[in-house]
C-alpha atoms as a PDB file:
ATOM      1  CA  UNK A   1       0.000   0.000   0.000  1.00  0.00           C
ATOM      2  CA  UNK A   2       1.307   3.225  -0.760  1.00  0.00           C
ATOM      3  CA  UNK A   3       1.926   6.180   2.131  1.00  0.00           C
ATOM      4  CA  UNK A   4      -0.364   8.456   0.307  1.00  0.00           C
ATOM      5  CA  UNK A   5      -3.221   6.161   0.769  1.00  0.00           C
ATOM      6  CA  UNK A   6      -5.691   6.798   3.973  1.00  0.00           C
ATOM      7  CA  UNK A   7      -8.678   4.631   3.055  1.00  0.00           C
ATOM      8  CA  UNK A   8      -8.197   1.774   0.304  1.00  0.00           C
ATOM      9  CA  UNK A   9     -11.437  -0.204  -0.243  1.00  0.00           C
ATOM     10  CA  UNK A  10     -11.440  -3.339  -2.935  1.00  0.00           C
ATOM     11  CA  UNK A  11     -14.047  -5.080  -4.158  1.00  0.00           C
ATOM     12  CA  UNK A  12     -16.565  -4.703  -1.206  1.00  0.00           C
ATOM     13  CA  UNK A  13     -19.817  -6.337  -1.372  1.00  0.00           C
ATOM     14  CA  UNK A  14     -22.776  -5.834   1.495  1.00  0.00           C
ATOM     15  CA  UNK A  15     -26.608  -7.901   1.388  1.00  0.00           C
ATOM     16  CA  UNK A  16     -29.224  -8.028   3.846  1.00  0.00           C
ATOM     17  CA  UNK A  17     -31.901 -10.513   4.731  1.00  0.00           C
ATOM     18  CA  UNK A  18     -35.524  -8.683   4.107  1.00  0.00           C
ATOM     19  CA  UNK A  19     -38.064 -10.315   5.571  1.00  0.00           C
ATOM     20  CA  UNK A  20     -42.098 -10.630   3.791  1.00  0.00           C
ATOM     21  CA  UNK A  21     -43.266 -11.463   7.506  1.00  0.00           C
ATOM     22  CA  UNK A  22     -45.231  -8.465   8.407  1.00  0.00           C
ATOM     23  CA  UNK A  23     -46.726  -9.647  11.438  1.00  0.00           C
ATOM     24  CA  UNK A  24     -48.126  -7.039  13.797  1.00  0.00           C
ATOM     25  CA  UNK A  25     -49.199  -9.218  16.595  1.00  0.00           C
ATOM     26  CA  UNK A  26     -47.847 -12.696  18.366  1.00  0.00           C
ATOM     27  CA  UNK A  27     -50.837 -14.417  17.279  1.00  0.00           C
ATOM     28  CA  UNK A  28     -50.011 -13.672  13.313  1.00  0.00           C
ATOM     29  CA  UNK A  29     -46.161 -14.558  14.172  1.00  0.00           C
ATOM     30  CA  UNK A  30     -46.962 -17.883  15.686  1.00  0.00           C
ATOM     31  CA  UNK A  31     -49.346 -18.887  12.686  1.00  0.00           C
ATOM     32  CA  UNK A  32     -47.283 -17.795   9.938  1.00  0.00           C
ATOM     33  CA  UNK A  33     -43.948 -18.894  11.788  1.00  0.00           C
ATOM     34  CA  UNK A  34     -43.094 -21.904   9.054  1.00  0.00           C
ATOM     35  CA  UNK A  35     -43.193 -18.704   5.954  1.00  0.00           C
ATOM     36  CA  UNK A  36     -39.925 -17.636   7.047  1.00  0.00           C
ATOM     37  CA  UNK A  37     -40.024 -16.059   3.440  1.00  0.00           C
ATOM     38  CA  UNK A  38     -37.154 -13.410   2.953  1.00  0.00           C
ATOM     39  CA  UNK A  39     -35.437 -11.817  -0.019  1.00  0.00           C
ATOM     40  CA  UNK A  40     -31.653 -10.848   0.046  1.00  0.00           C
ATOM     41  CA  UNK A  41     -31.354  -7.251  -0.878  1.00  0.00           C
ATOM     42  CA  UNK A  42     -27.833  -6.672  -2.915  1.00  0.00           C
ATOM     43  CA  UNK A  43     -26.429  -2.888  -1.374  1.00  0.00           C
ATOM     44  CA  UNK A  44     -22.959  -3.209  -2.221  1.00  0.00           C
ATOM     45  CA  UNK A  45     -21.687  -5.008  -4.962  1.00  0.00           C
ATOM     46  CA  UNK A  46     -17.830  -5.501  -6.140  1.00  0.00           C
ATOM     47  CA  UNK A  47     -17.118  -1.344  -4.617  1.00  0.00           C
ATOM     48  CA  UNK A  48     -13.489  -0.428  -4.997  1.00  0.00           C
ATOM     49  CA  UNK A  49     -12.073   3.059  -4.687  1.00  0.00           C
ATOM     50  CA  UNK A  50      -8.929   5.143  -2.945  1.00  0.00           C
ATOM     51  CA  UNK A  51      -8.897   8.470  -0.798  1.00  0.00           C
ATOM     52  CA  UNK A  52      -5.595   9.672  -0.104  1.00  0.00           C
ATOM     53  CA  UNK A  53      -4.423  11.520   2.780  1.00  0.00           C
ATOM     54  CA  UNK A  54      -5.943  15.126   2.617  1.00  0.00           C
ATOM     55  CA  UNK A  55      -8.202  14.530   0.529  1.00  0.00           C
ATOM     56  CA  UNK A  56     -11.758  15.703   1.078  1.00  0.00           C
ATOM     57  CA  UNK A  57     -14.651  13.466  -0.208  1.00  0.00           C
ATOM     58  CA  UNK A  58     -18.005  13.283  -0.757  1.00  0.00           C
ATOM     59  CA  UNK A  59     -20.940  10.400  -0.886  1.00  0.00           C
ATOM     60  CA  UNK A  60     -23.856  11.351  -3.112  1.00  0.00           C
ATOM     61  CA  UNK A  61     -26.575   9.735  -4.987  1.00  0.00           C
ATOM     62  CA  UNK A  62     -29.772   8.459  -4.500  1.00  0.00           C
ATOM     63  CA  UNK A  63     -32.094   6.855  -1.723  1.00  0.00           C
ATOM     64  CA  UNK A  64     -31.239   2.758  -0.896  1.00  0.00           C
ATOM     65  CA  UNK A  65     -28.025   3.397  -3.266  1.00  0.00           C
ATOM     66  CA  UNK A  66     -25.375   2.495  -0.500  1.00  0.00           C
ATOM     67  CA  UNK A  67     -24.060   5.700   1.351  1.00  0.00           C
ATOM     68  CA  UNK A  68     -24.530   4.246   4.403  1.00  0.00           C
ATOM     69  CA  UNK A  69     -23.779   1.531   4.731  1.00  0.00           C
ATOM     70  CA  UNK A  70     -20.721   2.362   2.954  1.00  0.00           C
ATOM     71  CA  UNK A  71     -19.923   4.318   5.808  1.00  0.00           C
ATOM     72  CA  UNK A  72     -20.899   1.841   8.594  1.00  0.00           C
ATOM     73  CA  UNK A  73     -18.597  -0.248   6.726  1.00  0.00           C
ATOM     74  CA  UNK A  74     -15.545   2.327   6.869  1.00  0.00           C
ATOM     75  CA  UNK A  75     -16.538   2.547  10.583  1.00  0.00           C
ATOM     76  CA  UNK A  76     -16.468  -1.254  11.679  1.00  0.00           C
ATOM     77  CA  UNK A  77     -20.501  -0.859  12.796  1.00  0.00           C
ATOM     78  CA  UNK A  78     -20.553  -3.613  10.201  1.00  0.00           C
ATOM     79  CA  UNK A  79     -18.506  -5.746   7.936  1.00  0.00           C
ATOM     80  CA  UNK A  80     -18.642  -6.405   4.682  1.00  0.00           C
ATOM     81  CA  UNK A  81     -19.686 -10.090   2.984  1.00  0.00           C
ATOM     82  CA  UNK A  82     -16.495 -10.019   0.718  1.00  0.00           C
ATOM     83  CA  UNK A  83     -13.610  -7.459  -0.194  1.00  0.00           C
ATOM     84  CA  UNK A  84     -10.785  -5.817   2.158  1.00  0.00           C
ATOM     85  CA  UNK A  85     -10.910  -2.260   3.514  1.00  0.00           C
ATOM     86  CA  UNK A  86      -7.655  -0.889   4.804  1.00  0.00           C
ATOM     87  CA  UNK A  87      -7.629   2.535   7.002  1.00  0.00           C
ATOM     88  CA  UNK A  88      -3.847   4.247   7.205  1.00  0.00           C
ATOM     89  CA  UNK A  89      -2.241   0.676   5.881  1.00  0.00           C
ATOM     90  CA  UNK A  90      -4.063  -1.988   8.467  1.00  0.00           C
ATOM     91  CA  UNK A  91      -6.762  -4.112   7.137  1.00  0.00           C
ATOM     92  CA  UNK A  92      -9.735  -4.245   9.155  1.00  0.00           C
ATOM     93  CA  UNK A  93     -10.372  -7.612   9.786  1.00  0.00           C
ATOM     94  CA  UNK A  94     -14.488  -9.133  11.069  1.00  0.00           C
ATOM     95  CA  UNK A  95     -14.317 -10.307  14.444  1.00  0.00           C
ATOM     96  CA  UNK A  96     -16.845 -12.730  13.936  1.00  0.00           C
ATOM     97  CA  UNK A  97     -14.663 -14.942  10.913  1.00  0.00           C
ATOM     98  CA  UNK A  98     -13.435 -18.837  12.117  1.00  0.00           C
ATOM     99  CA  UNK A  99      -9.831 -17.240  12.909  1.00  0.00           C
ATOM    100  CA  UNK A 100     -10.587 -14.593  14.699  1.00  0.00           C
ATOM    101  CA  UNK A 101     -13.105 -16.423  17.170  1.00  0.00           C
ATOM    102  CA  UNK A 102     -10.378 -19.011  17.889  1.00  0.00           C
ATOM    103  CA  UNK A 103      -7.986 -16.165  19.036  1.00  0.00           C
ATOM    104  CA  UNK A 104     -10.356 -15.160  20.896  1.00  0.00           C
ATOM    105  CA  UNK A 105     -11.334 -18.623  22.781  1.00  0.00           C
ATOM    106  CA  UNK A 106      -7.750 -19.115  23.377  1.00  0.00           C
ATOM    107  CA  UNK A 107      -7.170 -15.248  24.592  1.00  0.00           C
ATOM    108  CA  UNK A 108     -10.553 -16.567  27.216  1.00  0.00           C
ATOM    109  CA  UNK A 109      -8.344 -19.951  27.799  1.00  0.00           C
ATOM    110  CA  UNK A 110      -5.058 -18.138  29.013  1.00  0.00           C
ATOM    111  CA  UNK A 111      -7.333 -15.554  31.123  1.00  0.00           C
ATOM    112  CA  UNK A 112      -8.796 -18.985  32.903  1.00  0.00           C
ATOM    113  CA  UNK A 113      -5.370 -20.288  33.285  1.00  0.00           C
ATOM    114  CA  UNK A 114      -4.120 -17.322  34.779  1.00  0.00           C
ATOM    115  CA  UNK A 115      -7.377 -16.406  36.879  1.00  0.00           C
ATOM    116  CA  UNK A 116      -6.897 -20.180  38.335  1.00  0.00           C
ATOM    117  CA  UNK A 117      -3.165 -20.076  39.056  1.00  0.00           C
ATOM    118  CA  UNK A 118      -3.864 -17.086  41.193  1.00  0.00           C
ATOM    119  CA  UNK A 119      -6.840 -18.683  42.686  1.00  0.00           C
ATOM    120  CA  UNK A 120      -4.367 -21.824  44.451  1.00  0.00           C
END
């Protein structure tokens, strides 16, 4: 990555789950529970781009079009389904991928072992 670059996204893409169930009341939810009917809205699709340091930049276009979550996405809120963002050279990484979680379970482990040893 070059020293000029602040944000470098490549080929992001973002979907959600949109559910059809409607249901206003528990009754409806229980009786319609088995139409777990949903449709995956695309909002992000292959994005790349590059803002170098200094430079100012802007997000327009249209309702639903991705500016947003585009920025919930440069923020960690969420994490994109595919692609790499990098912020000042380190690549954000989801804390919810296979690796990650085991780090994390052994980072727990060592706390127990430690949290024991001082126990006896």
């Amino acid at each position: 990555m070059n020293q000029d670059v602040a944000i470098e996204v490549q080929h992001i893409s973002k979907s959600f789950k949109i559910s059809y169930d409607k249901s206003k009341t528990l009754k409806d939810k229980i009786i319609f529970a088995k139409k777990d009917k949903y449709e995956i809205h695309q909002v992000l699709d292959d994005v790349s781009f590059t803002i170098e340091k200094g430079e100012a930049v802007g997000l327009i276009g249209h309702n639903g079009c991705g500016k947003s979550t585009t920025l919930k996405l440069l923020t960690r809120i969420i994490y994109p389904d595919s692609g790499e963002i990098s912020i000042d050279g380190r690549k954000m990484e989801n804390p919810a991928t296979v690796e990650n979680v085991e780090k994390a379970d052994s980072a727990d482990m060592r706390e127990e072992k430690i949290n024991d040893y001082f126990k006896s």
